[in-house]
PDBML (XML) file of the C-alpha atoms, coordinates in Angstrom:
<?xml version="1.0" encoding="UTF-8" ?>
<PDBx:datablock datablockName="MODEL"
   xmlns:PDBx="http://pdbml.pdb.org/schema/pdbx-v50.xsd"
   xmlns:xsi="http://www.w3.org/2001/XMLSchema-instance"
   xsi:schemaLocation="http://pdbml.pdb.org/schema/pdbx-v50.xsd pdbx-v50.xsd">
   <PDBx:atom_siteCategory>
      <PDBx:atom_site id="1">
         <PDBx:B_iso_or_equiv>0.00</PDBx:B_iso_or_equiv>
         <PDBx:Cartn_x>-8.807</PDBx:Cartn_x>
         <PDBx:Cartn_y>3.541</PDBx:Cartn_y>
         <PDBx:Cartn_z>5.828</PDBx:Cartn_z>
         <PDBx:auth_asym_id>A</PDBx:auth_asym_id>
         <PDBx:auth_atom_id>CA</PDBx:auth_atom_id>
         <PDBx:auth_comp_id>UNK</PDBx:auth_comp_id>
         <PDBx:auth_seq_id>1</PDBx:auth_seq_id>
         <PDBx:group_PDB>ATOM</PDBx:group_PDB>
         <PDBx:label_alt_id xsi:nil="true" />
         <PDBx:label_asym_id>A</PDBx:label_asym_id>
         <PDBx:label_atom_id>CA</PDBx:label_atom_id>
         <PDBx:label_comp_id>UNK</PDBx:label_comp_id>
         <PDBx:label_entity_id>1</PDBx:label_entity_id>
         <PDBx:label_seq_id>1</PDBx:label_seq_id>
         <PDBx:occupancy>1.00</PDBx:occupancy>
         <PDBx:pdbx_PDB_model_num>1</PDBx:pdbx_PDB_model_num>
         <PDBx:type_symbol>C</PDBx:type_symbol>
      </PDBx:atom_site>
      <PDBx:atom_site id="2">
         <PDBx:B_iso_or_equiv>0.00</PDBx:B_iso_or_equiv>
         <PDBx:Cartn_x>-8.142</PDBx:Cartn_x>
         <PDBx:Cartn_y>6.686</PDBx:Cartn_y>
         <PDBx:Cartn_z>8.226</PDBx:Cartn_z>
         <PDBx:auth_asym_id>A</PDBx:auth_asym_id>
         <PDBx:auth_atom_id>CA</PDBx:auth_atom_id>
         <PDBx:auth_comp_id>UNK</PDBx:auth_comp_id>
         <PDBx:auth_seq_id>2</PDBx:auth_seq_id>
         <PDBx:group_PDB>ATOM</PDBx:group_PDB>
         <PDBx:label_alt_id xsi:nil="true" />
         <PDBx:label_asym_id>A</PDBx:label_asym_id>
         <PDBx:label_atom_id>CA</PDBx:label_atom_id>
         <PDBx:label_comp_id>UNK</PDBx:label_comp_id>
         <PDBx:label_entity_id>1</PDBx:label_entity_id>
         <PDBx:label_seq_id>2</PDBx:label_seq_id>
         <PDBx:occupancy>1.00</PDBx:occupancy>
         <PDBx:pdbx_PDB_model_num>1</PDBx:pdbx_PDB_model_num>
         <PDBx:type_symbol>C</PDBx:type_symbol>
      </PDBx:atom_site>
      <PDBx:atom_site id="3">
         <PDBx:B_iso_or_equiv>0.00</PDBx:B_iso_or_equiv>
         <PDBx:Cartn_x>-11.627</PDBx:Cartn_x>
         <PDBx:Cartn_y>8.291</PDBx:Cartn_y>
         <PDBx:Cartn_z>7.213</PDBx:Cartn_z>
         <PDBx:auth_asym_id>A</PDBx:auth_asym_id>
         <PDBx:auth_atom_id>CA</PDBx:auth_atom_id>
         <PDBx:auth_comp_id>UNK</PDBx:auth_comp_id>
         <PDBx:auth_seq_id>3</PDBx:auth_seq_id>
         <PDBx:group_PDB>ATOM</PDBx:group_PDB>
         <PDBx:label_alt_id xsi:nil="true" />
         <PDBx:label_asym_id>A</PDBx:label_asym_id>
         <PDBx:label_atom_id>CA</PDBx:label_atom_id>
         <PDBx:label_comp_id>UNK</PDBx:label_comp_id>
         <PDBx:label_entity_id>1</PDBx:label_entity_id>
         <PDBx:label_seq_id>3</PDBx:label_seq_id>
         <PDBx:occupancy>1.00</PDBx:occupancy>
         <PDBx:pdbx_PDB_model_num>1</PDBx:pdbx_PDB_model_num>
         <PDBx:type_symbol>C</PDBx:type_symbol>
      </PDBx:atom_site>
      <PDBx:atom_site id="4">
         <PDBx:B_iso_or_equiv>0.00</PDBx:B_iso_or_equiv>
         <PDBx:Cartn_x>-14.023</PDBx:Cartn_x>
         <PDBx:Cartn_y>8.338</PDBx:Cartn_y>
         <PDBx:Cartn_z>10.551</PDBx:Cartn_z>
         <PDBx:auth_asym_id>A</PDBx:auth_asym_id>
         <PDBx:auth_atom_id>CA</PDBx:auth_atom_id>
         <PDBx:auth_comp_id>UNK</PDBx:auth_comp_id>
         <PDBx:auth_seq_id>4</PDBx:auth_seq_id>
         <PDBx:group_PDB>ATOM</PDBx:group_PDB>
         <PDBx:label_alt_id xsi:nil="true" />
         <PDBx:label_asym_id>A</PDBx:label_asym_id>
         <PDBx:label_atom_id>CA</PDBx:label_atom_id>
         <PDBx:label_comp_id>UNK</PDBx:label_comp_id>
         <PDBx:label_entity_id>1</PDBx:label_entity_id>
         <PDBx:label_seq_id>4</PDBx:label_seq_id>
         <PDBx:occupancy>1.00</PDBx:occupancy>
         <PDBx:pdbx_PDB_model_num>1</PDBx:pdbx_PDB_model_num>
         <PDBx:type_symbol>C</PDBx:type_symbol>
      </PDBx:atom_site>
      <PDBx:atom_site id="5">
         <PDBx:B_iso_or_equiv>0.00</PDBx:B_iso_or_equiv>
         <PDBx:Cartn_x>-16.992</PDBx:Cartn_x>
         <PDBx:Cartn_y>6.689</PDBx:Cartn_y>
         <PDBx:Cartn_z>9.197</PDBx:Cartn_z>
         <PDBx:auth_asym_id>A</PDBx:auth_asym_id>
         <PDBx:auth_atom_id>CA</PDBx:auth_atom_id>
         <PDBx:auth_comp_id>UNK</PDBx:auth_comp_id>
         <PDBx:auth_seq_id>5</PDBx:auth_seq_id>
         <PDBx:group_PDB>ATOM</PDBx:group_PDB>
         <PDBx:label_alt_id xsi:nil="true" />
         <PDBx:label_asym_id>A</PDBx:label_asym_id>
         <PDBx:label_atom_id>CA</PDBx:label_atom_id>
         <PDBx:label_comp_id>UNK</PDBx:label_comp_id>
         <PDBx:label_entity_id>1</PDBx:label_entity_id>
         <PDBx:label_seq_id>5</PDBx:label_seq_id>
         <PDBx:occupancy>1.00</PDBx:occupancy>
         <PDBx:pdbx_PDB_model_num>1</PDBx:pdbx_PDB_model_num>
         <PDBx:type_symbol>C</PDBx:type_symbol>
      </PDBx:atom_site>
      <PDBx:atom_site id="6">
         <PDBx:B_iso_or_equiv>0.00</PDBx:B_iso_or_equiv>
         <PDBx:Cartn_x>-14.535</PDBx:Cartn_x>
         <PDBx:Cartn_y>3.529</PDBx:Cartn_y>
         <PDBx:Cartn_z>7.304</PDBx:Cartn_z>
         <PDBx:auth_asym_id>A</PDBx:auth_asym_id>
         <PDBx:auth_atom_id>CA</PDBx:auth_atom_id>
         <PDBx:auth_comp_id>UNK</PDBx:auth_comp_id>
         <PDBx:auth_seq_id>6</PDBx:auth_seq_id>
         <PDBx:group_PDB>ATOM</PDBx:group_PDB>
         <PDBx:label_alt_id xsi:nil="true" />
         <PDBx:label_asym_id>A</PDBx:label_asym_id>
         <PDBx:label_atom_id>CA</PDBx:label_atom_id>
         <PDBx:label_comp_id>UNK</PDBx:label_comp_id>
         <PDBx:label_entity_id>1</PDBx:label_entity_id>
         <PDBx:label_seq_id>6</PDBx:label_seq_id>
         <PDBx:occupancy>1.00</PDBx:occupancy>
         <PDBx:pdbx_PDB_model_num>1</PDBx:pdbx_PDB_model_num>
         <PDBx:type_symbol>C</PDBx:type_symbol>
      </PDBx:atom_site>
      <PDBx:atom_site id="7">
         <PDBx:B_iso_or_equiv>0.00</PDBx:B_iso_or_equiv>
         <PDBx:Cartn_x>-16.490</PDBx:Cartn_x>
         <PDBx:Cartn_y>0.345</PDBx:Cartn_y>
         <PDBx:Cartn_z>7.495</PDBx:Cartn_z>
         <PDBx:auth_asym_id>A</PDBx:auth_asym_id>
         <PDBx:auth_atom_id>CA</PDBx:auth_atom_id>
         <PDBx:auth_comp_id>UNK</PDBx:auth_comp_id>
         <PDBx:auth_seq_id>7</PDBx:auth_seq_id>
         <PDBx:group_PDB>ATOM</PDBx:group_PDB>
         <PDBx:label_alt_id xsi:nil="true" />
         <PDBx:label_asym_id>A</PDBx:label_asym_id>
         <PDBx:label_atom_id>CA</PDBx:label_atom_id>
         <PDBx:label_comp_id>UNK</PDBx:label_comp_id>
         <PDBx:label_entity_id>1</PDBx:label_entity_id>
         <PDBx:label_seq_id>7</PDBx:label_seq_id>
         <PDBx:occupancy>1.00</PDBx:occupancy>
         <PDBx:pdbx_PDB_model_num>1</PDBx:pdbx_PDB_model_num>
         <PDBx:type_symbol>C</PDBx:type_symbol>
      </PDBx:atom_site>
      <PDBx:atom_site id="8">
         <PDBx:B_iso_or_equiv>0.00</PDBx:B_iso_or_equiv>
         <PDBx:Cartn_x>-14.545</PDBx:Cartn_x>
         <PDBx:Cartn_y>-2.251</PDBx:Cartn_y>
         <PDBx:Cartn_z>4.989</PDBx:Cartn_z>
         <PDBx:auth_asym_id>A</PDBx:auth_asym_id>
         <PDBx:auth_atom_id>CA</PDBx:auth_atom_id>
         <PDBx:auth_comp_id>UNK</PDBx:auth_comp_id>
         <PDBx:auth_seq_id>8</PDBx:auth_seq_id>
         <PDBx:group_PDB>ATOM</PDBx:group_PDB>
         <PDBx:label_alt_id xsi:nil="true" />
         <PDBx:label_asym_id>A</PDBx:label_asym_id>
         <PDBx:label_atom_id>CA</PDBx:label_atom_id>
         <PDBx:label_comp_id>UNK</PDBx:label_comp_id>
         <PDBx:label_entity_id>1</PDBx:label_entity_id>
         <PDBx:label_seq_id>8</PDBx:label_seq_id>
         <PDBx:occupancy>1.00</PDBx:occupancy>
         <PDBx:pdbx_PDB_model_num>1</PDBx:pdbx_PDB_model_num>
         <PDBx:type_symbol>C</PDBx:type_symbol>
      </PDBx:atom_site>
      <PDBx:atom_site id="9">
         <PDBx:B_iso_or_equiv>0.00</PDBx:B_iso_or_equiv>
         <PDBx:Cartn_x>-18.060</PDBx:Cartn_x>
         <PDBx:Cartn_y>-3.914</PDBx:Cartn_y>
         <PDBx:Cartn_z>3.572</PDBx:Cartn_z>
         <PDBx:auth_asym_id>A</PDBx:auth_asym_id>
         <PDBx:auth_atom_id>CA</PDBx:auth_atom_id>
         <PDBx:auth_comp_id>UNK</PDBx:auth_comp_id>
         <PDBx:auth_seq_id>9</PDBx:auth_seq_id>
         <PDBx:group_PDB>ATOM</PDBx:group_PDB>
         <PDBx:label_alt_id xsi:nil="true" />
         <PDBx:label_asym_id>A</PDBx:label_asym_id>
         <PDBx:label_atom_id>CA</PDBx:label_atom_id>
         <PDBx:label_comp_id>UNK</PDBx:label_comp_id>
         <PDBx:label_entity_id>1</PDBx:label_entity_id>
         <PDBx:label_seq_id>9</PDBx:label_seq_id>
         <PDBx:occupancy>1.00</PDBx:occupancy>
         <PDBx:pdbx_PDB_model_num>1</PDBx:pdbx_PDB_model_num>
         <PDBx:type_symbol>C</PDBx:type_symbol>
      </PDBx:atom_site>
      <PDBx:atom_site id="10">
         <PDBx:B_iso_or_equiv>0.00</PDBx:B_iso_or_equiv>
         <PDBx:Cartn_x>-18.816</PDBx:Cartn_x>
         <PDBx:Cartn_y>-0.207</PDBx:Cartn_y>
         <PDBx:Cartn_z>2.072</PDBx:Cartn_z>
         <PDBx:auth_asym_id>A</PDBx:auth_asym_id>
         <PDBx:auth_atom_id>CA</PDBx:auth_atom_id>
         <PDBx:auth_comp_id>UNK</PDBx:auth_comp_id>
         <PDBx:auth_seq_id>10</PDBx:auth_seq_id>
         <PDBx:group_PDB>ATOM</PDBx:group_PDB>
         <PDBx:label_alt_id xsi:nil="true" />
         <PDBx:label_asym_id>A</PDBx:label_asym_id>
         <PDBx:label_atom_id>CA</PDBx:label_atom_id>
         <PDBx:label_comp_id>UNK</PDBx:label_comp_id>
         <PDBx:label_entity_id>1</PDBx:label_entity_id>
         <PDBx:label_seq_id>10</PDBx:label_seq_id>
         <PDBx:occupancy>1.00</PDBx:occupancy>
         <PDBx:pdbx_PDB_model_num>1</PDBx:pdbx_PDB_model_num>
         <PDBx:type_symbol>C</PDBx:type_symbol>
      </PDBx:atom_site>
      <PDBx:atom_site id="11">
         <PDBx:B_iso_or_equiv>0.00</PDBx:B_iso_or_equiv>
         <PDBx:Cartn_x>-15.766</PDBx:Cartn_x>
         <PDBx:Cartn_y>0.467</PDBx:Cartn_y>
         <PDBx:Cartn_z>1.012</PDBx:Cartn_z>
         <PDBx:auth_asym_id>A</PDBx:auth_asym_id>
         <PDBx:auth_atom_id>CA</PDBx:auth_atom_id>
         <PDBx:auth_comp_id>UNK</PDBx:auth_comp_id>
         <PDBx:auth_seq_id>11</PDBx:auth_seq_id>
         <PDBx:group_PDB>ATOM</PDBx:group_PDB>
         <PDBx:label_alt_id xsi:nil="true" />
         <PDBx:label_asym_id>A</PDBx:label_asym_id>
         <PDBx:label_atom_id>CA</PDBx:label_atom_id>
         <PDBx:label_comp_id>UNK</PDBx:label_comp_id>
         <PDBx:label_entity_id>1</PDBx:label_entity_id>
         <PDBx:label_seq_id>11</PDBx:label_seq_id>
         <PDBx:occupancy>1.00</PDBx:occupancy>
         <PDBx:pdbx_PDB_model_num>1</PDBx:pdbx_PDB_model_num>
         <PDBx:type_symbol>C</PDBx:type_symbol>
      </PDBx:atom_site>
      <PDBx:atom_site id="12">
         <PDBx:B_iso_or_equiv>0.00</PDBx:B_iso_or_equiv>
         <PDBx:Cartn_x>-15.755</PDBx:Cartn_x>
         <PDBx:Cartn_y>-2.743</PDBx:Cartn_y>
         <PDBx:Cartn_z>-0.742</PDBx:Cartn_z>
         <PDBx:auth_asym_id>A</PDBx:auth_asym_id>
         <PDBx:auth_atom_id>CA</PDBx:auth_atom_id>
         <PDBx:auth_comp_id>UNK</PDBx:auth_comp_id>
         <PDBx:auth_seq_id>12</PDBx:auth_seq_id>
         <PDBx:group_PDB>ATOM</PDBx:group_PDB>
         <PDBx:label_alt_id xsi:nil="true" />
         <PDBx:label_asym_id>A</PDBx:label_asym_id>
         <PDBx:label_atom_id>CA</PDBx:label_atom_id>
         <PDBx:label_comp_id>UNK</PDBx:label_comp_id>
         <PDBx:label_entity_id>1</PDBx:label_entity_id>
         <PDBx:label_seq_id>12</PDBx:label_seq_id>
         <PDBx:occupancy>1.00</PDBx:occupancy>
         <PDBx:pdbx_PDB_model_num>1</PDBx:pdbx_PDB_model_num>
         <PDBx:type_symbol>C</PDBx:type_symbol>
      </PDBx:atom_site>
      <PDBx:atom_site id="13">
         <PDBx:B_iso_or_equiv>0.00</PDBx:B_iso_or_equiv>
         <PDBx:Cartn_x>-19.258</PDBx:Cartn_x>
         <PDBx:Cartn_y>-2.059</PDBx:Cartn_y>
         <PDBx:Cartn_z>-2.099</PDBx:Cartn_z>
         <PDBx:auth_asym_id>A</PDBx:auth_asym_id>
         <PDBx:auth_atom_id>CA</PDBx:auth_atom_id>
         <PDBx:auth_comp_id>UNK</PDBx:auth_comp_id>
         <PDBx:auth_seq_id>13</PDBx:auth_seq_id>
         <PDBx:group_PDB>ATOM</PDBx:group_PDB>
         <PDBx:label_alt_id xsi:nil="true" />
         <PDBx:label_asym_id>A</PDBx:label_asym_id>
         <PDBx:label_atom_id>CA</PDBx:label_atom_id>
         <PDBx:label_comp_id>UNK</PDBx:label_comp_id>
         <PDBx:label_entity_id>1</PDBx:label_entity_id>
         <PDBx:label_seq_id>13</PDBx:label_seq_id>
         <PDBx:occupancy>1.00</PDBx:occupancy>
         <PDBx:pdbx_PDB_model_num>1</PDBx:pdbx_PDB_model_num>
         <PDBx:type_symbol>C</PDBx:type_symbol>
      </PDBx:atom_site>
      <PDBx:atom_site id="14">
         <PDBx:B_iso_or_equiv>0.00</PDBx:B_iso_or_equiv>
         <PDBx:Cartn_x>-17.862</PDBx:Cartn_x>
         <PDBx:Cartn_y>1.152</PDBx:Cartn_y>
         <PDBx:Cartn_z>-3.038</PDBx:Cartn_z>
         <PDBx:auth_asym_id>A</PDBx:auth_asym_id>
         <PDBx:auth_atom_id>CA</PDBx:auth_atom_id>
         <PDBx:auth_comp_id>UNK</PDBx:auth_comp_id>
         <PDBx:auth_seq_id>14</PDBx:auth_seq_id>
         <PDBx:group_PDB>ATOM</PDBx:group_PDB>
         <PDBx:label_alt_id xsi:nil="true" />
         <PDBx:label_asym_id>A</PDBx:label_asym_id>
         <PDBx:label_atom_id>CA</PDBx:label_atom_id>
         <PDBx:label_comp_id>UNK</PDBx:label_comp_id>
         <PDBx:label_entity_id>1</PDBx:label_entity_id>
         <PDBx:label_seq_id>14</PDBx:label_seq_id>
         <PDBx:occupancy>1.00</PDBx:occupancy>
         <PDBx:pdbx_PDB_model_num>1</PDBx:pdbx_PDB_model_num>
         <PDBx:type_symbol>C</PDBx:type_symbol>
      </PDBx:atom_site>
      <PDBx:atom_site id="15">
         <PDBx:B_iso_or_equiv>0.00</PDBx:B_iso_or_equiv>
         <PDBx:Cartn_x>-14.968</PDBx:Cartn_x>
         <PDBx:Cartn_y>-0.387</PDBx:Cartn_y>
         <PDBx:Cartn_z>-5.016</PDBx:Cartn_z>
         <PDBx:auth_asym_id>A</PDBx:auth_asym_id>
         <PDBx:auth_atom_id>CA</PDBx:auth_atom_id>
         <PDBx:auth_comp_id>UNK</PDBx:auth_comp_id>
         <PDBx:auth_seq_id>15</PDBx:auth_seq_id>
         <PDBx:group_PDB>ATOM</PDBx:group_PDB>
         <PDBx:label_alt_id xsi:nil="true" />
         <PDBx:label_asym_id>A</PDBx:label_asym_id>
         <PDBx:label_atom_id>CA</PDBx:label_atom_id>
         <PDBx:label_comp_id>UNK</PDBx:label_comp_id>
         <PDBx:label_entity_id>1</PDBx:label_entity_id>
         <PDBx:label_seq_id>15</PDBx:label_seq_id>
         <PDBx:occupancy>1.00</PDBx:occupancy>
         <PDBx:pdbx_PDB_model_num>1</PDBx:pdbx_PDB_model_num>
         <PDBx:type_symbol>C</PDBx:type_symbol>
      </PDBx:atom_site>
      <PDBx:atom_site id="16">
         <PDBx:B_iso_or_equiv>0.00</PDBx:B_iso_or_equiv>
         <PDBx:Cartn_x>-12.419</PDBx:Cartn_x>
         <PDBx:Cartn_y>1.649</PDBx:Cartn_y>
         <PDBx:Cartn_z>-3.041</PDBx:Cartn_z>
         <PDBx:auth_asym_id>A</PDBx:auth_asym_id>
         <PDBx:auth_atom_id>CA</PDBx:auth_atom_id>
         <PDBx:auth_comp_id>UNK</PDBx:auth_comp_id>
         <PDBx:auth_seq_id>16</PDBx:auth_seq_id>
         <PDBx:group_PDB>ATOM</PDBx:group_PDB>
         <PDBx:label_alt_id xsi:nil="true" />
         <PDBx:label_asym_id>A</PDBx:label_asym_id>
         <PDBx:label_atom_id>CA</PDBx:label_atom_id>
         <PDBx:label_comp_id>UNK</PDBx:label_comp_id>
         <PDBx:label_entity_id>1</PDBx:label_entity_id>
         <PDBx:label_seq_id>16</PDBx:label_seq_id>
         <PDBx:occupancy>1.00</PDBx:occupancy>
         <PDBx:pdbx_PDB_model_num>1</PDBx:pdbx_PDB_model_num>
         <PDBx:type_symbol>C</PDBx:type_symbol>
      </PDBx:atom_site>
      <PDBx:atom_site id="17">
         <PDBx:B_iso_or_equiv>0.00</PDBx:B_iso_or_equiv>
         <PDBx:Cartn_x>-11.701</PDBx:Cartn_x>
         <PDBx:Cartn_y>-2.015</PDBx:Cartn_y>
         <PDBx:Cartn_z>-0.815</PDBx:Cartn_z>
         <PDBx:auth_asym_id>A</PDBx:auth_asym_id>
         <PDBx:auth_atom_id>CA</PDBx:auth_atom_id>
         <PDBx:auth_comp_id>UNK</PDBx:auth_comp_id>
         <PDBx:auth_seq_id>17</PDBx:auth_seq_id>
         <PDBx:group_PDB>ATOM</PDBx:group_PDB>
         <PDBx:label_alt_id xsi:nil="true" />
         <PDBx:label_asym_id>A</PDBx:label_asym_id>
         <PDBx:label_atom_id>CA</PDBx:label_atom_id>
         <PDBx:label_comp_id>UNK</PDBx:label_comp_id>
         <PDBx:label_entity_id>1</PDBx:label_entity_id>
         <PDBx:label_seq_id>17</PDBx:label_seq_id>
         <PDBx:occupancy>1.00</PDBx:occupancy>
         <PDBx:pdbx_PDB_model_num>1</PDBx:pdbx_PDB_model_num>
         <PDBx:type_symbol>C</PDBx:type_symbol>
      </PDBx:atom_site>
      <PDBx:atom_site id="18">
         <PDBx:B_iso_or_equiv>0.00</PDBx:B_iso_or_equiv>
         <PDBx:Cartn_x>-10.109</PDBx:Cartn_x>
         <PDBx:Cartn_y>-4.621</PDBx:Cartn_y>
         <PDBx:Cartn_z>-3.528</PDBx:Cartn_z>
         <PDBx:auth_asym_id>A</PDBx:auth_asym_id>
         <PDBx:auth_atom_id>CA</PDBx:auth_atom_id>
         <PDBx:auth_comp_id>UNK</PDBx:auth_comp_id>
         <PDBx:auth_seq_id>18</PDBx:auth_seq_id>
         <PDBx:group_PDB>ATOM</PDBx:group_PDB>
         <PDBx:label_alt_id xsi:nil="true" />
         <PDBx:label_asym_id>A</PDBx:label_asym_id>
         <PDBx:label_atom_id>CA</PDBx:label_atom_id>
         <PDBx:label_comp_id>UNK</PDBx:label_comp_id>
         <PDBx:label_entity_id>1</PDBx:label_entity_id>
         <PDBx:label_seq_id>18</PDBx:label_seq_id>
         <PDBx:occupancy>1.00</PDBx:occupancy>
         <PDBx:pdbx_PDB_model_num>1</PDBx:pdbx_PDB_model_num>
         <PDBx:type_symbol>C</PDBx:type_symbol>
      </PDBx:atom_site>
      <PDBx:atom_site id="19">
         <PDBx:B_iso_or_equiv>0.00</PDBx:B_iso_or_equiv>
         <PDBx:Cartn_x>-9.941</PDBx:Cartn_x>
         <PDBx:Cartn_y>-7.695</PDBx:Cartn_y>
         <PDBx:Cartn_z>-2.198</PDBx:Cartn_z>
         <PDBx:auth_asym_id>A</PDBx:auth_asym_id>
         <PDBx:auth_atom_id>CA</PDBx:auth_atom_id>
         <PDBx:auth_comp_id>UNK</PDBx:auth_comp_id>
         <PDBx:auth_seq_id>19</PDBx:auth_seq_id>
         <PDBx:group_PDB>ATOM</PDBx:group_PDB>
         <PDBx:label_alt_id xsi:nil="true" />
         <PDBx:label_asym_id>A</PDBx:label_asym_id>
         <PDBx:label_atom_id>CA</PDBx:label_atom_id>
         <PDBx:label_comp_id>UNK</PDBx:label_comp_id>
         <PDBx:label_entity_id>1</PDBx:label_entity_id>
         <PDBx:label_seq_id>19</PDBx:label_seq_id>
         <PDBx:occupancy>1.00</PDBx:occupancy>
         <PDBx:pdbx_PDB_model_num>1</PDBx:pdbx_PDB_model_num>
         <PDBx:type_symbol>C</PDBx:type_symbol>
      </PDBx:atom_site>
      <PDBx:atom_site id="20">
         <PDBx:B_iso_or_equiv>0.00</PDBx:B_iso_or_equiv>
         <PDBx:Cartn_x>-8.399</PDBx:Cartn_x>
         <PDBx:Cartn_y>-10.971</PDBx:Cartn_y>
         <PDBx:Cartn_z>-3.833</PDBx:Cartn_z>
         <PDBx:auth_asym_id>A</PDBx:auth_asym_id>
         <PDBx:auth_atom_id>CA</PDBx:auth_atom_id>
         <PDBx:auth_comp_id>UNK</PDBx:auth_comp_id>
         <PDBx:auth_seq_id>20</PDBx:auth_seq_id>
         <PDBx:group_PDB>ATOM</PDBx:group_PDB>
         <PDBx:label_alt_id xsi:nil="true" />
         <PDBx:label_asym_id>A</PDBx:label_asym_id>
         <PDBx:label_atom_id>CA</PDBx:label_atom_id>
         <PDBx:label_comp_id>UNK</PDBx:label_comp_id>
         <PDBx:label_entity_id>1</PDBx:label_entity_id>
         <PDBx:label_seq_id>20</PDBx:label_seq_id>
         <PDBx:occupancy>1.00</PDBx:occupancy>
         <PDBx:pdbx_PDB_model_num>1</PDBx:pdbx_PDB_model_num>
         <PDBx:type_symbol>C</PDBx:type_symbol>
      </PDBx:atom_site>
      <PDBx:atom_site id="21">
         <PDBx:B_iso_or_equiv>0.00</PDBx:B_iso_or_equiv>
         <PDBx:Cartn_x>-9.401</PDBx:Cartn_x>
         <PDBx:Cartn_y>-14.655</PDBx:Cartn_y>
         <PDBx:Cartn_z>-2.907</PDBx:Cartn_z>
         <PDBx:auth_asym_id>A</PDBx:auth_asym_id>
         <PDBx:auth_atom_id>CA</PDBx:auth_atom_id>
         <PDBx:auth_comp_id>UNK</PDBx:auth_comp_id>
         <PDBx:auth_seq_id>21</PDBx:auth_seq_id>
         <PDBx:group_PDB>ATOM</PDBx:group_PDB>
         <PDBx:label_alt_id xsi:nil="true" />
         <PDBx:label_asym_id>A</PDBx:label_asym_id>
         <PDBx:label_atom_id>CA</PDBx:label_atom_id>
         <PDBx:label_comp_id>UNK</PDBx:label_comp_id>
         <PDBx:label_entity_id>1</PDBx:label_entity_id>
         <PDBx:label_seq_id>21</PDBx:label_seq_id>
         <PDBx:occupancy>1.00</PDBx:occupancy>
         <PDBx:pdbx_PDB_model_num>1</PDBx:pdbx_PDB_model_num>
         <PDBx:type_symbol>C</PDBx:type_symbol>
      </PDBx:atom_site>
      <PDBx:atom_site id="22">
         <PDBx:B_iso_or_equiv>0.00</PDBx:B_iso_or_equiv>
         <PDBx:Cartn_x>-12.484</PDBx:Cartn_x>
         <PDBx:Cartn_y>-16.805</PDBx:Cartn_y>
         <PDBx:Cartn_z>-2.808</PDBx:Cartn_z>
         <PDBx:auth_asym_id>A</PDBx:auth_asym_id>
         <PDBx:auth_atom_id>CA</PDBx:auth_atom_id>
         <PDBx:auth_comp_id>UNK</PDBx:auth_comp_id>
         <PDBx:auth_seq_id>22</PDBx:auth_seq_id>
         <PDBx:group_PDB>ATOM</PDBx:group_PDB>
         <PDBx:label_alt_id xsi:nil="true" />
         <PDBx:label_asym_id>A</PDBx:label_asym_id>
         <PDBx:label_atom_id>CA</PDBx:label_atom_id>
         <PDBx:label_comp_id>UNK</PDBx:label_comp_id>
         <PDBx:label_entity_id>1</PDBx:label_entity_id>
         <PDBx:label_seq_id>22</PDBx:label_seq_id>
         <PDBx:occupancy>1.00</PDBx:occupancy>
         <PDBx:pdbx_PDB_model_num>1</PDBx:pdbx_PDB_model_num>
         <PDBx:type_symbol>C</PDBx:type_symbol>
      </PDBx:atom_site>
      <PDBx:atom_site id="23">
         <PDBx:B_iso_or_equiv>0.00</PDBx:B_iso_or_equiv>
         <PDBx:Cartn_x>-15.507</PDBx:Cartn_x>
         <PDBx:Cartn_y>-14.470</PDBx:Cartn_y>
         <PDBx:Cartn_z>-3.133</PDBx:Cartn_z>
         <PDBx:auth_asym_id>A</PDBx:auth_asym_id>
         <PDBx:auth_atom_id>CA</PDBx:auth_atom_id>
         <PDBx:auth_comp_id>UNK</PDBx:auth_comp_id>
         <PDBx:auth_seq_id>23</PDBx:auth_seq_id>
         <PDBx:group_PDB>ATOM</PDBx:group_PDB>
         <PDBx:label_alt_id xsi:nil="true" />
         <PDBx:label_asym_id>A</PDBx:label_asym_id>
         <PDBx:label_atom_id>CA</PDBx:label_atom_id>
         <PDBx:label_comp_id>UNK</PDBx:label_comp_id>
         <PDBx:label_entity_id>1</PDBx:label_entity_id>
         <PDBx:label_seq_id>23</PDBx:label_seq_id>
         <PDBx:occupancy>1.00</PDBx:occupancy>
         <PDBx:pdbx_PDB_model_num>1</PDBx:pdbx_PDB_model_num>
         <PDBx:type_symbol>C</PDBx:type_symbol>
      </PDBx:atom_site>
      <PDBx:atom_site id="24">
         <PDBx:B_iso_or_equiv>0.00</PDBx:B_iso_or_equiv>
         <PDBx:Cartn_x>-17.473</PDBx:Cartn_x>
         <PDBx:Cartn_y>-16.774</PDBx:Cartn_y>
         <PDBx:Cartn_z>-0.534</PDBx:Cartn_z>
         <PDBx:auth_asym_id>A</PDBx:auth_asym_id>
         <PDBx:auth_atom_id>CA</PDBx:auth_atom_id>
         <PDBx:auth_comp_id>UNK</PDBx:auth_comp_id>
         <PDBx:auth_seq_id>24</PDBx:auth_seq_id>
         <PDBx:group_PDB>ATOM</PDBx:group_PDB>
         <PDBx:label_alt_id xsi:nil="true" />
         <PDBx:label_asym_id>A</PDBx:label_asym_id>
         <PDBx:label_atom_id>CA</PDBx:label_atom_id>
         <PDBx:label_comp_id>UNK</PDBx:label_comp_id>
         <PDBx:label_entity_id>1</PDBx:label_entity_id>
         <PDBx:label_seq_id>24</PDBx:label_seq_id>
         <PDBx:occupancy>1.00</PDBx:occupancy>
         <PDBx:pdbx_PDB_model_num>1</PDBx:pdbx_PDB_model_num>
         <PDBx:type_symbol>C</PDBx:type_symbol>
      </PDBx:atom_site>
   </PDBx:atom_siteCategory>
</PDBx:datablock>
């Protein structure tokens, strides 16, 4: 989260952003 470039849709891509809940 503190890197420069963090964008949470790439880091999700990634797999480094887990997210729980309704995928839509």
């Amino acid at each position: 989260a503190r890197e420069a470039a963090f964008d949470a849709t790439v880091e999700f891509m990634r797999g480094r952003l887990k997210a729980a809940g309704h995928t839509g």
